[in-house]
PDB file of N, CA and C in Angstrom:
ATOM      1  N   UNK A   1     106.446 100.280  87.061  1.00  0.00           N
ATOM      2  CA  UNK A   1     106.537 100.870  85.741  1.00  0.00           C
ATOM      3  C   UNK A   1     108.012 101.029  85.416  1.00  0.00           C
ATOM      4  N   UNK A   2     108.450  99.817  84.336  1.00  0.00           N
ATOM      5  CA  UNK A   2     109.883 100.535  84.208  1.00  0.00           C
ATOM      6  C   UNK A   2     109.605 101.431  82.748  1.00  0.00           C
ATOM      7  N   UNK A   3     110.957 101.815  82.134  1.00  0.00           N
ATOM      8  CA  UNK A   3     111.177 102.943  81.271  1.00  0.00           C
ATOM      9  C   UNK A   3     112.557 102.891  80.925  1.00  0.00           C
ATOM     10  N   UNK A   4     112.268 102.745  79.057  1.00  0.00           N
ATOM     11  CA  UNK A   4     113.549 102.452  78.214  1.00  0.00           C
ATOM     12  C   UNK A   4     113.553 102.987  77.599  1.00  0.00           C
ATOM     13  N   UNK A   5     114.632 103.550  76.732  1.00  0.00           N
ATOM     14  CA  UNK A   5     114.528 104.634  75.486  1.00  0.00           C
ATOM     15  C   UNK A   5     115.096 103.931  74.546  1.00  0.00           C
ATOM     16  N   UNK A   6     114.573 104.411  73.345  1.00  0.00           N
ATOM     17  CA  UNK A   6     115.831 103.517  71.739  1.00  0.00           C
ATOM     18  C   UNK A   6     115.749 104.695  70.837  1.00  0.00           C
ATOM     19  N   UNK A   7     116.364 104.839  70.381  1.00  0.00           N
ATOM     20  CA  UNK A   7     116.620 105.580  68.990  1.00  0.00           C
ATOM     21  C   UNK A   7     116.401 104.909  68.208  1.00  0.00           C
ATOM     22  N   UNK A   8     115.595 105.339  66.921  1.00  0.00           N
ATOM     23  CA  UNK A   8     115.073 104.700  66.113  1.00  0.00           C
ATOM     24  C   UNK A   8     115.813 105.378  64.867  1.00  0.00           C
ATOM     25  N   UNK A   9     116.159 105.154  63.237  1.00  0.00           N
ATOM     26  CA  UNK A   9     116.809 106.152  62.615  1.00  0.00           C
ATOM     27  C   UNK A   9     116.056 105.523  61.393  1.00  0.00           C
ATOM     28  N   UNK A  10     115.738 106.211  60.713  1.00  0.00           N
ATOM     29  CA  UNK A  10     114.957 105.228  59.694  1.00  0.00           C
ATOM     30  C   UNK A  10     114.739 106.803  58.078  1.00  0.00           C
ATOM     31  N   UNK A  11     115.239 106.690  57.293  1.00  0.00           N
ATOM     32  CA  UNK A  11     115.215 107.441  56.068  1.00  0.00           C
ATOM     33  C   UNK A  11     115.430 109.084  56.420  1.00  0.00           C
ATOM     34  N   UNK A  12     117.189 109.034  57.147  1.00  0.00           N
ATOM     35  CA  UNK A  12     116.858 109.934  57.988  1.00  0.00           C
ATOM     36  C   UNK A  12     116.412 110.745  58.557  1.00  0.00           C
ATOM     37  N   UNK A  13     115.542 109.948  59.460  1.00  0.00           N
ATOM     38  CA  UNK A  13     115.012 110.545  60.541  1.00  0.00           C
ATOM     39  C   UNK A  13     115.045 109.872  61.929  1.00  0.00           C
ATOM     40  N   UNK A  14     115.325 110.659  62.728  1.00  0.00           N
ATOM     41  CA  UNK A  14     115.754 109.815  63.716  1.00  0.00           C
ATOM     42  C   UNK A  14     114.330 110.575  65.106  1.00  0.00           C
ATOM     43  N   UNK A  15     113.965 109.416  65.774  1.00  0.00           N
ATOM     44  CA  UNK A  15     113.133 109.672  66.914  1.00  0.00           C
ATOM     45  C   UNK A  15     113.188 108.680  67.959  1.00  0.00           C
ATOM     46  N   UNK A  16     113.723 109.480  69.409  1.00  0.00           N
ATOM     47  CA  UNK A  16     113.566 109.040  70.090  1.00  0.00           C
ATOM     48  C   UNK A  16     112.645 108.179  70.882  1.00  0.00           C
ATOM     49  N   UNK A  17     112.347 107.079  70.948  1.00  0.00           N
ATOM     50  CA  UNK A  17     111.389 106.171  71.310  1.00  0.00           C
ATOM     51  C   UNK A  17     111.885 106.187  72.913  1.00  0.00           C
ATOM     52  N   UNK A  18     110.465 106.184  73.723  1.00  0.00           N
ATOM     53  CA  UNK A  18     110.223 105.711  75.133  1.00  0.00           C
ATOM     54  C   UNK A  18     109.157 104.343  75.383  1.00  0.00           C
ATOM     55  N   UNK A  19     109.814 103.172  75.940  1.00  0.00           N
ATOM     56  CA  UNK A  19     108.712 102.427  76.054  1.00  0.00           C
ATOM     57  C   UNK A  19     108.975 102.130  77.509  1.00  0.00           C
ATOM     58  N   UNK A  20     107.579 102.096  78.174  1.00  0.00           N
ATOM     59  CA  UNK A  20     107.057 101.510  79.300  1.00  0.00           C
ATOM     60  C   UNK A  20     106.469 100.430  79.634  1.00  0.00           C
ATOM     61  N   UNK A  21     107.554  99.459  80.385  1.00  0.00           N
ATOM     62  CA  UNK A  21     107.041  98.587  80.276  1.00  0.00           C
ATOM     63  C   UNK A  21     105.937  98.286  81.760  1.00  0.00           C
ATOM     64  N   UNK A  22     104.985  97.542  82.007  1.00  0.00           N
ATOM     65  CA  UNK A  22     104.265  97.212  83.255  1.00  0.00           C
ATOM     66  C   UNK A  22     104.348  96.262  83.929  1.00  0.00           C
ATOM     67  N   UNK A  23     105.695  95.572  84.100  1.00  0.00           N
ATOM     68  CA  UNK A  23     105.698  94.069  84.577  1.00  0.00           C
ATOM     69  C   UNK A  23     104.965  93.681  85.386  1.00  0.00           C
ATOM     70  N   UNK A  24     103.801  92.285  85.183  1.00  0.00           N
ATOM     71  CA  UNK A  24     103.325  92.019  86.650  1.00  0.00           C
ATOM     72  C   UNK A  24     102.134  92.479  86.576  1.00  0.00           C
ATOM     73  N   UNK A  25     101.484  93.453  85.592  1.00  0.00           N
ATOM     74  CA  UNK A  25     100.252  94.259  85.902  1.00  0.00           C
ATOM     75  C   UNK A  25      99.295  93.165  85.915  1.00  0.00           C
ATOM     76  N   UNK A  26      98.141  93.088  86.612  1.00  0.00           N
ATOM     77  CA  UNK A  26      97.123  92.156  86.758  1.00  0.00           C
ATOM     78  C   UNK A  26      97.379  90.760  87.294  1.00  0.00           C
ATOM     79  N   UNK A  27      98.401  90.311  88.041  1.00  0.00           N
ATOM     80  CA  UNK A  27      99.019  89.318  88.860  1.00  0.00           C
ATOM     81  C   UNK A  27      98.913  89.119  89.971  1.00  0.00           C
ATOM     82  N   UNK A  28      98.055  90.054  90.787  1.00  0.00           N
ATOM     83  CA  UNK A  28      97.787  90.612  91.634  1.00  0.00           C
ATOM     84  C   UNK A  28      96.622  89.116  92.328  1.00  0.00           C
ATOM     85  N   UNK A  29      96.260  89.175  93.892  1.00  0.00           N
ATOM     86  CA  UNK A  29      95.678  88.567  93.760  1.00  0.00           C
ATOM     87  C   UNK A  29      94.208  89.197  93.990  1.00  0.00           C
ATOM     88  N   UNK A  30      94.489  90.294  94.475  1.00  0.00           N
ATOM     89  CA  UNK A  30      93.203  91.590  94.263  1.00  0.00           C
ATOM     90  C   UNK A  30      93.866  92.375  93.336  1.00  0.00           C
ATOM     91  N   UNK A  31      93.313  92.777  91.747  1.00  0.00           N
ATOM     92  CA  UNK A  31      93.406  93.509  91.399  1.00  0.00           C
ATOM     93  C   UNK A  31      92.719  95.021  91.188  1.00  0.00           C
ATOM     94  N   UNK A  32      91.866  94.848  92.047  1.00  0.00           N
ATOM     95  CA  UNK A  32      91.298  96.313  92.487  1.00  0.00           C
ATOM     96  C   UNK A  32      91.896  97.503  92.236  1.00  0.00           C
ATOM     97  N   UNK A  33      92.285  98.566  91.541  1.00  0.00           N
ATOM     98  CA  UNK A  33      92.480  99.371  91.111  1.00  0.00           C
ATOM     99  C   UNK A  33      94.124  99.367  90.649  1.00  0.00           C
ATOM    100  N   UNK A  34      94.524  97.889  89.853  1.00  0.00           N
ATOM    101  CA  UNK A  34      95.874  97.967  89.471  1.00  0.00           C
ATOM    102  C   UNK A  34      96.477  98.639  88.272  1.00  0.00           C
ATOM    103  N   UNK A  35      95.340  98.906  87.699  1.00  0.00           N
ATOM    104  CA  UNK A  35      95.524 100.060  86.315  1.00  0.00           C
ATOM    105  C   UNK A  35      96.359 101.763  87.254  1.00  0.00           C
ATOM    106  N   UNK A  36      96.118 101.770  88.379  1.00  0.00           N
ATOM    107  CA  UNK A  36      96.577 103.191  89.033  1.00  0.00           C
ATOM    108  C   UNK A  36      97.816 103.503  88.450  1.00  0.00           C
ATOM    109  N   UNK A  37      98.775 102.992  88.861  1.00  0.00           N
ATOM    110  CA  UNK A  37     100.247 103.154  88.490  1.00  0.00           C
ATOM    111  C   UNK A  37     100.434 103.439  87.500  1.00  0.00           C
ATOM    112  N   UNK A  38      99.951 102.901  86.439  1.00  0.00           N
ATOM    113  CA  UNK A  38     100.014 103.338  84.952  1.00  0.00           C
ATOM    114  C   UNK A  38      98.866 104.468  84.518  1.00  0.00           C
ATOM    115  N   UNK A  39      98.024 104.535  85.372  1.00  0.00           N
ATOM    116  CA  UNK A  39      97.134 106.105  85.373  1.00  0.00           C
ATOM    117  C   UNK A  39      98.234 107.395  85.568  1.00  0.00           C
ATOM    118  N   UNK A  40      98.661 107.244  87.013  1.00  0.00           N
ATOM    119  CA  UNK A  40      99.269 107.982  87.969  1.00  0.00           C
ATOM    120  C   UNK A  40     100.647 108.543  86.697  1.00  0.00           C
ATOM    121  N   UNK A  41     101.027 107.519  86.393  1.00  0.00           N
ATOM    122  CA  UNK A  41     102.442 107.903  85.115  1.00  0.00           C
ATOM    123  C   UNK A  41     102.075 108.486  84.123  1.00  0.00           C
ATOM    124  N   UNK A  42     100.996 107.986  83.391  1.00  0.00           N
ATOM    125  CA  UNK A  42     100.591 108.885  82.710  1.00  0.00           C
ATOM    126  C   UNK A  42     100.337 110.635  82.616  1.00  0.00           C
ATOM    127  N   UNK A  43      99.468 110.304  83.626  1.00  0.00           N
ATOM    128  CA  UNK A  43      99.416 112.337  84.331  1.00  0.00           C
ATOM    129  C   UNK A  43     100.579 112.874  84.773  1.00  0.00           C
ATOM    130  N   UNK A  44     101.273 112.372  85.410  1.00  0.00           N
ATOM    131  CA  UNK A  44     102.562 112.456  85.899  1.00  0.00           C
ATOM    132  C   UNK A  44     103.475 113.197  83.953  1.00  0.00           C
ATOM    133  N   UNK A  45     103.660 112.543  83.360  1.00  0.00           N
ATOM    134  CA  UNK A  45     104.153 113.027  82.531  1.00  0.00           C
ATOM    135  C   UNK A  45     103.340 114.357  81.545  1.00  0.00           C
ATOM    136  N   UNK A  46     102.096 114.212  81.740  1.00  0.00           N
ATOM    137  CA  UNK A  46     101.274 115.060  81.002  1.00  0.00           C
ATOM    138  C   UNK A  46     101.763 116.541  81.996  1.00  0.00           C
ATOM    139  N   UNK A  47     101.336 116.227  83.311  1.00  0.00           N
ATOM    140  CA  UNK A  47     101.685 117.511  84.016  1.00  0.00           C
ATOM    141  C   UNK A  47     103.134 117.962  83.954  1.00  0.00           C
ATOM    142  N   UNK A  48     104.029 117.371  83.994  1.00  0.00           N
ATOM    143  CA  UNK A  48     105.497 117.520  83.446  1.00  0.00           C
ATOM    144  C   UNK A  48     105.093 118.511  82.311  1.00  0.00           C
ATOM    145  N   UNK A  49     104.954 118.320  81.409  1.00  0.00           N
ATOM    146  CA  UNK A  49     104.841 119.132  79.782  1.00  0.00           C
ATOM    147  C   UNK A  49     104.082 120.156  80.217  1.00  0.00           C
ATOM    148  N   UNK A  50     102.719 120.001  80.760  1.00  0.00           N
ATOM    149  CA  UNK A  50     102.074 121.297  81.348  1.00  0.00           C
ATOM    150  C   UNK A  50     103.118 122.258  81.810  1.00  0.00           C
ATOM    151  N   UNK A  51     103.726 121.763  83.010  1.00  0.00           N
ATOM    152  CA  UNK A  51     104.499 123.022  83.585  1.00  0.00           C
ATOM    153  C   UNK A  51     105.608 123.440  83.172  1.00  0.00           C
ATOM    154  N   UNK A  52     106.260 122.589  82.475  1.00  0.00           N
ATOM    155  CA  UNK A  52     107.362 122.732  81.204  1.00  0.00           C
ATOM    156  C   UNK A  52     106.524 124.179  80.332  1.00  0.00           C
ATOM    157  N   UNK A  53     105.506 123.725  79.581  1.00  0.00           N
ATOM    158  CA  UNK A  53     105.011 124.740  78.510  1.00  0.00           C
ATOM    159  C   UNK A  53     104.145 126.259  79.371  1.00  0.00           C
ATOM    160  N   UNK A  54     104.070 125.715  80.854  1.00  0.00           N
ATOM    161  CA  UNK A  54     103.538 127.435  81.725  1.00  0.00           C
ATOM    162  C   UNK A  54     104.358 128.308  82.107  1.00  0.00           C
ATOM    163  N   UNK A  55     105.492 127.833  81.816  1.00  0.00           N
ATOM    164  CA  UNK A  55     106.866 128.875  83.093  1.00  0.00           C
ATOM    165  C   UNK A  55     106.836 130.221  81.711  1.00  0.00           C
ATOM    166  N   UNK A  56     107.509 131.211  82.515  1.00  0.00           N
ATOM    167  CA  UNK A  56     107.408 132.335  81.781  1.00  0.00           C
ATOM    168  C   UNK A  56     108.987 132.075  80.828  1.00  0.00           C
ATOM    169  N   UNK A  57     110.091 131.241  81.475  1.00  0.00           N
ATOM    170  CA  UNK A  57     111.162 131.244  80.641  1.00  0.00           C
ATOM    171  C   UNK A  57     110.760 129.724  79.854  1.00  0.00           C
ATOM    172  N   UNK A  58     110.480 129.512  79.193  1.00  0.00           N
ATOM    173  CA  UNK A  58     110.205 128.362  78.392  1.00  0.00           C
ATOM    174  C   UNK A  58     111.835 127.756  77.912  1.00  0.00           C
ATOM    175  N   UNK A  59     112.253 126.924  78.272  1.00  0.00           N
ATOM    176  CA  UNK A  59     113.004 126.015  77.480  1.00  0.00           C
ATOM    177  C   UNK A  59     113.153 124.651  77.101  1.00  0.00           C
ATOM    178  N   UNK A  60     113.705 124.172  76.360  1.00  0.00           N
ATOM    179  CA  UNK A  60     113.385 123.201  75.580  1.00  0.00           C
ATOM    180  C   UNK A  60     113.552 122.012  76.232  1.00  0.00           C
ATOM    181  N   UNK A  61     112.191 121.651  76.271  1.00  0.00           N
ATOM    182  CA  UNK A  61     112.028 120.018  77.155  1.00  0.00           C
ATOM    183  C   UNK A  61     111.452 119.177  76.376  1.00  0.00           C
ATOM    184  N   UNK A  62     112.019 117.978  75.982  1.00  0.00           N
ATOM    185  CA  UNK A  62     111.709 116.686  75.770  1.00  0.00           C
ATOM    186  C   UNK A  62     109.897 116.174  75.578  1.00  0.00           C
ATOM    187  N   UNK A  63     109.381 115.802  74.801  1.00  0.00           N
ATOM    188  CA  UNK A  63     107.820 115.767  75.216  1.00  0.00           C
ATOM    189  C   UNK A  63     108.188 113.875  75.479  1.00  0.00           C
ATOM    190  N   UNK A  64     108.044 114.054  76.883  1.00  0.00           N
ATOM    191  CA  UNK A  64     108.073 112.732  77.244  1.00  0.00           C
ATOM    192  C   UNK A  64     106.127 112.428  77.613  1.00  0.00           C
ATOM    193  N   UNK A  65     105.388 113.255  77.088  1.00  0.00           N
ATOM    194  CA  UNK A  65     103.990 112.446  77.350  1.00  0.00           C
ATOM    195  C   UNK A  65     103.695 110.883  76.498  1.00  0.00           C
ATOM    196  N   UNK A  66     102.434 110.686  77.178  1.00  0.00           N
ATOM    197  CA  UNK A  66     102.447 108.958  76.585  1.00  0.00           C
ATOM    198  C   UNK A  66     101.509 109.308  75.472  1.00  0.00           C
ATOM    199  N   UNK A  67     101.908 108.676  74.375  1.00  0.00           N
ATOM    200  CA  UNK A  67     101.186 108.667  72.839  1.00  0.00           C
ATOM    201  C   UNK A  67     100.061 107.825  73.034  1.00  0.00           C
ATOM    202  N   UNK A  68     100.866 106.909  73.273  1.00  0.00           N
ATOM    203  CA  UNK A  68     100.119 105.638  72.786  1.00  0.00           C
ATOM    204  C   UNK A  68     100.617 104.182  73.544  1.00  0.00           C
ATOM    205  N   UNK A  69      99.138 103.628  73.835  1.00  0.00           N
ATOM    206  CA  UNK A  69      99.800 102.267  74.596  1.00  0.00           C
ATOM    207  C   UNK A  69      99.486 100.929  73.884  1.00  0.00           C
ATOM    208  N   UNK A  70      99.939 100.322  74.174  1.00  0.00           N
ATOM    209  CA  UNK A  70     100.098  98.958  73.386  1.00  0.00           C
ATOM    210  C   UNK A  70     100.020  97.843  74.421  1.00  0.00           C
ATOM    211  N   UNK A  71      98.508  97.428  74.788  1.00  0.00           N
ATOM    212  CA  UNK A  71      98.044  96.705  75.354  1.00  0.00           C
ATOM    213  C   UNK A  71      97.995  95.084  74.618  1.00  0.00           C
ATOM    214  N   UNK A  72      99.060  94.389  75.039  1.00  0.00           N
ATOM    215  CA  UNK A  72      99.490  92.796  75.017  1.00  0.00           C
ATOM    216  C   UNK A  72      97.879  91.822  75.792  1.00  0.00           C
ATOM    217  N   UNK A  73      97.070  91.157  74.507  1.00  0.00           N
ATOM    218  CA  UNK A  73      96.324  90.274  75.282  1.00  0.00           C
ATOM    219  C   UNK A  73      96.630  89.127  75.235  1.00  0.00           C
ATOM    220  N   UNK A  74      96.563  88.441  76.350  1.00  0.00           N
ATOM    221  CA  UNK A  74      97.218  87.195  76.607  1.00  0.00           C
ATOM    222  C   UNK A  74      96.392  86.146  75.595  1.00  0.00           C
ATOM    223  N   UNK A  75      96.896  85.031  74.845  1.00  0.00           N
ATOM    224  CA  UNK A  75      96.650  84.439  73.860  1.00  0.00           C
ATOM    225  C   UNK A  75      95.660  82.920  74.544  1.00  0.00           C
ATOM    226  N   UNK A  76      95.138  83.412  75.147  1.00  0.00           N
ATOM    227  CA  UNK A  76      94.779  81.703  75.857  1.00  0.00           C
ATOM    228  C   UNK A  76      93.329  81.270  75.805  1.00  0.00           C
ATOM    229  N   UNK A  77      92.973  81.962  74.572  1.00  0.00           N
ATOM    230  CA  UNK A  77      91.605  81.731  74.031  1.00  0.00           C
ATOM    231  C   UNK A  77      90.981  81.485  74.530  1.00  0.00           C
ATOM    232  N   UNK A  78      90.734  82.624  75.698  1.00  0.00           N
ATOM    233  CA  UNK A  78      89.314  83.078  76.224  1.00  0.00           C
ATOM    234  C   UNK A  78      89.160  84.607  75.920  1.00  0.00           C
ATOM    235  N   UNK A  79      89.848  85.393  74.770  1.00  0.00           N
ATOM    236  CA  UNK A  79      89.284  86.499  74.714  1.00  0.00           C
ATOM    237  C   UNK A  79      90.026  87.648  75.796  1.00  0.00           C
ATOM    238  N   UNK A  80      89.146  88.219  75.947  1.00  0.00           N
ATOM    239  CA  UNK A  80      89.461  89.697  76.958  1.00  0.00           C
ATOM    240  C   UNK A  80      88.765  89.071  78.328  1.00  0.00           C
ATOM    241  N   UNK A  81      89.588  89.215  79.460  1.00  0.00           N
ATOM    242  CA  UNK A  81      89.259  89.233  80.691  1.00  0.00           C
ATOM    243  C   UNK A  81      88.205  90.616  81.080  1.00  0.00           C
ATOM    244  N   UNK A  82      87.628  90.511  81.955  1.00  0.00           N
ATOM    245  CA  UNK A  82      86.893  92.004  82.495  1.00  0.00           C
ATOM    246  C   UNK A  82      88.230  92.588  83.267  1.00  0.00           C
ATOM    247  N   UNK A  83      89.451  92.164  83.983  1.00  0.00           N
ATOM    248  CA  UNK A  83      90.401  92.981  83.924  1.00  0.00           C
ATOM    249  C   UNK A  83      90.618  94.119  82.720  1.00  0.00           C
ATOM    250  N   UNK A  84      90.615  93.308  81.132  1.00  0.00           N
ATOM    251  CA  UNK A  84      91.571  94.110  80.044  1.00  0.00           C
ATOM    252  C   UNK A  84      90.282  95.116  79.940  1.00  0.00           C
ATOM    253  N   UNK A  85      89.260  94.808  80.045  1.00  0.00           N
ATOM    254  CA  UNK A  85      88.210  95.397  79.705  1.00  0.00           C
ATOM    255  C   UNK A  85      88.233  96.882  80.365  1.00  0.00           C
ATOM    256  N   UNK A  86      88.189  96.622  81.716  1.00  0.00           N
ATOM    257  CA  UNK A  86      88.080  97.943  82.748  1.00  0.00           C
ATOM    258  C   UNK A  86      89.562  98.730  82.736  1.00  0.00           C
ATOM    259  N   UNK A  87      90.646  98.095  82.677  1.00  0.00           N
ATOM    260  CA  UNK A  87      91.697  98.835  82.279  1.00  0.00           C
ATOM    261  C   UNK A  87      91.496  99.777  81.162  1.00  0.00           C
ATOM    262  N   UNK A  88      91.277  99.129  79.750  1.00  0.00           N
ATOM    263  CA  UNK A  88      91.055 100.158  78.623  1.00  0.00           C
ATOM    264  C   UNK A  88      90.011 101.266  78.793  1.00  0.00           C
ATOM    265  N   UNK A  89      89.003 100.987  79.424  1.00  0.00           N
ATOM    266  CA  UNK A  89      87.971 101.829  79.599  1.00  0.00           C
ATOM    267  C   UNK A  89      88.478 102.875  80.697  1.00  0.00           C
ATOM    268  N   UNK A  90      89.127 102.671  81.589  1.00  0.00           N
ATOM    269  CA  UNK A  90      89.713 103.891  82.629  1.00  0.00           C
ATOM    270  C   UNK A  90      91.013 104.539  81.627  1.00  0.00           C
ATOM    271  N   UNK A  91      91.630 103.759  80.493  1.00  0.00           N
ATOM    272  CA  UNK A  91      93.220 104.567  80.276  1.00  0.00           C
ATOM    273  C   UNK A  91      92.526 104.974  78.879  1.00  0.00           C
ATOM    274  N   UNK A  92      91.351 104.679  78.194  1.00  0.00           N
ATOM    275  CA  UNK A  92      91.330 105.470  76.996  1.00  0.00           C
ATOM    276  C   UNK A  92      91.031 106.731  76.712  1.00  0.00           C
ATOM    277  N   UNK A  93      90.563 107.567  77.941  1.00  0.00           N
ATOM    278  CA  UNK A  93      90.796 109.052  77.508  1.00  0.00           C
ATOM    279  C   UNK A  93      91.544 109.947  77.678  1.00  0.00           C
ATOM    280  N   UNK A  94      93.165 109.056  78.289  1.00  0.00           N
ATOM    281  CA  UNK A  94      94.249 109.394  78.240  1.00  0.00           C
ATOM    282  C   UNK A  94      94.793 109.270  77.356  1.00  0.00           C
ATOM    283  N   UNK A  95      94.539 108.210  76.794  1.00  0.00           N
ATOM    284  CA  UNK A  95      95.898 107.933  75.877  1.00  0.00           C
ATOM    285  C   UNK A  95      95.232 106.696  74.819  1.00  0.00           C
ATOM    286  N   UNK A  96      96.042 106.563  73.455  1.00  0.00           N
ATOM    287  CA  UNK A  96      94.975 106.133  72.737  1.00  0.00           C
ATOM    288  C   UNK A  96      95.647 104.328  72.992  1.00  0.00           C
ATOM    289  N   UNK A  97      94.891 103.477  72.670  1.00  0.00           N
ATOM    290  CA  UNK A  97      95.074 101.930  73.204  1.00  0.00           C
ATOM    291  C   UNK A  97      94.965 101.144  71.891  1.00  0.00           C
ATOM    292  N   UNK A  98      96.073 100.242  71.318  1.00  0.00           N
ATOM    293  CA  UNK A  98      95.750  99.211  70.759  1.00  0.00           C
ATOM    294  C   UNK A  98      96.324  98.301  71.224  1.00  0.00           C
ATOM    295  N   UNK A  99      95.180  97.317  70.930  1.00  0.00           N
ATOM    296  CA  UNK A  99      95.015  95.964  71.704  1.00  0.00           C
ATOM    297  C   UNK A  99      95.820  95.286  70.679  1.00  0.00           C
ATOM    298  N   UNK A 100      97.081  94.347  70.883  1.00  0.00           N
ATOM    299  CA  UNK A 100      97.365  93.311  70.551  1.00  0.00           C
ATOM    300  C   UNK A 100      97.532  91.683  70.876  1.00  0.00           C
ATOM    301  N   UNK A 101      97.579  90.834  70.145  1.00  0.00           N
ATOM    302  CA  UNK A 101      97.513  89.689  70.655  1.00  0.00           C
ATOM    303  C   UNK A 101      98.798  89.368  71.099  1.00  0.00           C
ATOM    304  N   UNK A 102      99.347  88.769  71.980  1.00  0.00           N
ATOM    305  CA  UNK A 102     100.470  88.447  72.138  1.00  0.00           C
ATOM    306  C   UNK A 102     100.934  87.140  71.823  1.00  0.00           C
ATOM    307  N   UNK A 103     101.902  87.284  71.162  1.00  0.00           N
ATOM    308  CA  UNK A 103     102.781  85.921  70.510  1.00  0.00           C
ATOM    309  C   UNK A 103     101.322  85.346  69.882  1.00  0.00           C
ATOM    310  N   UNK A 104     101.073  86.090  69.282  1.00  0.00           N
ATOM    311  CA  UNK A 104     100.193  85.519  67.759  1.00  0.00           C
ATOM    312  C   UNK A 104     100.854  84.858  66.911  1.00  0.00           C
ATOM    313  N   UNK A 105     102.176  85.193  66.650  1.00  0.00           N
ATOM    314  CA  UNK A 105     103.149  84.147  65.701  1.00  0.00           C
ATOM    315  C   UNK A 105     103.100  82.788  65.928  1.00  0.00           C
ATOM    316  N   UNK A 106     102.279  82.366  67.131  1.00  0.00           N
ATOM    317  CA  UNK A 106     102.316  81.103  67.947  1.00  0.00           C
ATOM    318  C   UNK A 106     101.062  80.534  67.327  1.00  0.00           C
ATOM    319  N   UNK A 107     100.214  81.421  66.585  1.00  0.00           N
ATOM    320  CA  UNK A 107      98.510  81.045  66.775  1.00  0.00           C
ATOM    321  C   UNK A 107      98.949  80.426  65.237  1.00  0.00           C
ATOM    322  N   UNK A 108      97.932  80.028  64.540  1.00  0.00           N
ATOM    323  CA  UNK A 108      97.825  79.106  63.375  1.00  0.00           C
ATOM    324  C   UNK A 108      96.910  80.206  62.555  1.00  0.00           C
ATOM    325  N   UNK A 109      96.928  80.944  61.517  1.00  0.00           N
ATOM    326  CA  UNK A 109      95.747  81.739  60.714  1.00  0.00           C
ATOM    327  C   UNK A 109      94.274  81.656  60.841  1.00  0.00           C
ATOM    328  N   UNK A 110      94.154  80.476  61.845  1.00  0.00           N
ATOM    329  CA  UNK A 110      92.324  80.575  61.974  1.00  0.00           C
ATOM    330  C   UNK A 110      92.547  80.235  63.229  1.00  0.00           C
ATOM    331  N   UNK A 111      93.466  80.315  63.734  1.00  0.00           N
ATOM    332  CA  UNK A 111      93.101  80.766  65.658  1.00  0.00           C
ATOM    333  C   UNK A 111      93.259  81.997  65.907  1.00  0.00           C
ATOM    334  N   UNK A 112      93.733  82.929  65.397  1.00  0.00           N
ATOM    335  CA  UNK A 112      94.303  84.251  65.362  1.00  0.00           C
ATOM    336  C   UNK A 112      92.911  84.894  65.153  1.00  0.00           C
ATOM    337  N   UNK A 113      92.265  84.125  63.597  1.00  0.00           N
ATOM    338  CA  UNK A 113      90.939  84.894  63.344  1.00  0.00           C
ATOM    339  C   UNK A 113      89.647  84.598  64.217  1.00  0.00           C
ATOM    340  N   UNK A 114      89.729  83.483  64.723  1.00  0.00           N
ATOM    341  CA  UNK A 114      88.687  83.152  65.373  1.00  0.00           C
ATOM    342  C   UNK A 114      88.921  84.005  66.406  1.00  0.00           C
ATOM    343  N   UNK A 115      90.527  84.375  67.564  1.00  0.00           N
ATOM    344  CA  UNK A 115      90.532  85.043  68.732  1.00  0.00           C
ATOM    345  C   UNK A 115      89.947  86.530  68.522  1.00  0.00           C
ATOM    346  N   UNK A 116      90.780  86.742  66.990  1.00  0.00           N
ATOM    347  CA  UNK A 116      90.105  88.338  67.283  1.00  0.00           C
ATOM    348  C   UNK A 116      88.464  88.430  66.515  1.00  0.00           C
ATOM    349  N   UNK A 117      87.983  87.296  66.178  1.00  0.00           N
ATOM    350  CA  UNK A 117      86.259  87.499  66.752  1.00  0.00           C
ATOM    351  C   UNK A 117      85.996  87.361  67.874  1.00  0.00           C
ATOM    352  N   UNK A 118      86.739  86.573  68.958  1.00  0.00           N
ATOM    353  CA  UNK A 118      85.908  86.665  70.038  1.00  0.00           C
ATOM    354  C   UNK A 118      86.446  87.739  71.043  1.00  0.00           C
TER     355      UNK A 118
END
């Protein structure tokens, strides 16, 4: 799991962005429980904020919890693997998931539509 930050500044307003990236996830040649790591980080930061917001002196910490993930599906028109499948289904009541296609800019307007029917 790596981890990058950007500042974003936009009509001023400025917000710190964290993205995580997962290099490698599902490359595995058993992938048997490779969603963990990105489980494990997740809670990992949730409990961070927990004990941040329990101490009796409260001070001001960063909400580094995860919003939102942005699940890249590989474009090779077969759809969703039962990998992407069981991943989303273990990380969606953590954290909310949209599925994108990756390098769709690559697809043609009726491969794009046909992928996201199937």
């Amino acid at each position: 799991v790596e981890q990058s930050k950007v500042l974003i500044k936009e009509g001023g307003v400025q917000l710190l962005l964290t993205i995580v990236d997962t290099p490698g996830f599902g490359d595995a040649v058993d992938n048997s429980n490779c969603w963990q790591p990105v489980i494990d980080y997740i809670d990992s930061k949730f409990e961070d904020y927990l004990n941040a917001e329990s101490r009796v002196n409260r001070r001001q910490m960063p909400d580094n919890r995860v919003q939102c993930c942005l699940y890249f599906i590989a474009p090779s028109g077969h759809g969703l693997k039962p990998l992407d499948i069981e991943f989303m289904k273990r990380l969606h009541e953590k954290v909310n998931i949209i599925p994108l296609i990756a390098k769709a800019d690559t697809l043609t307007p009726e491969e794009c539509q046909q992928f996201k029917k199937q």
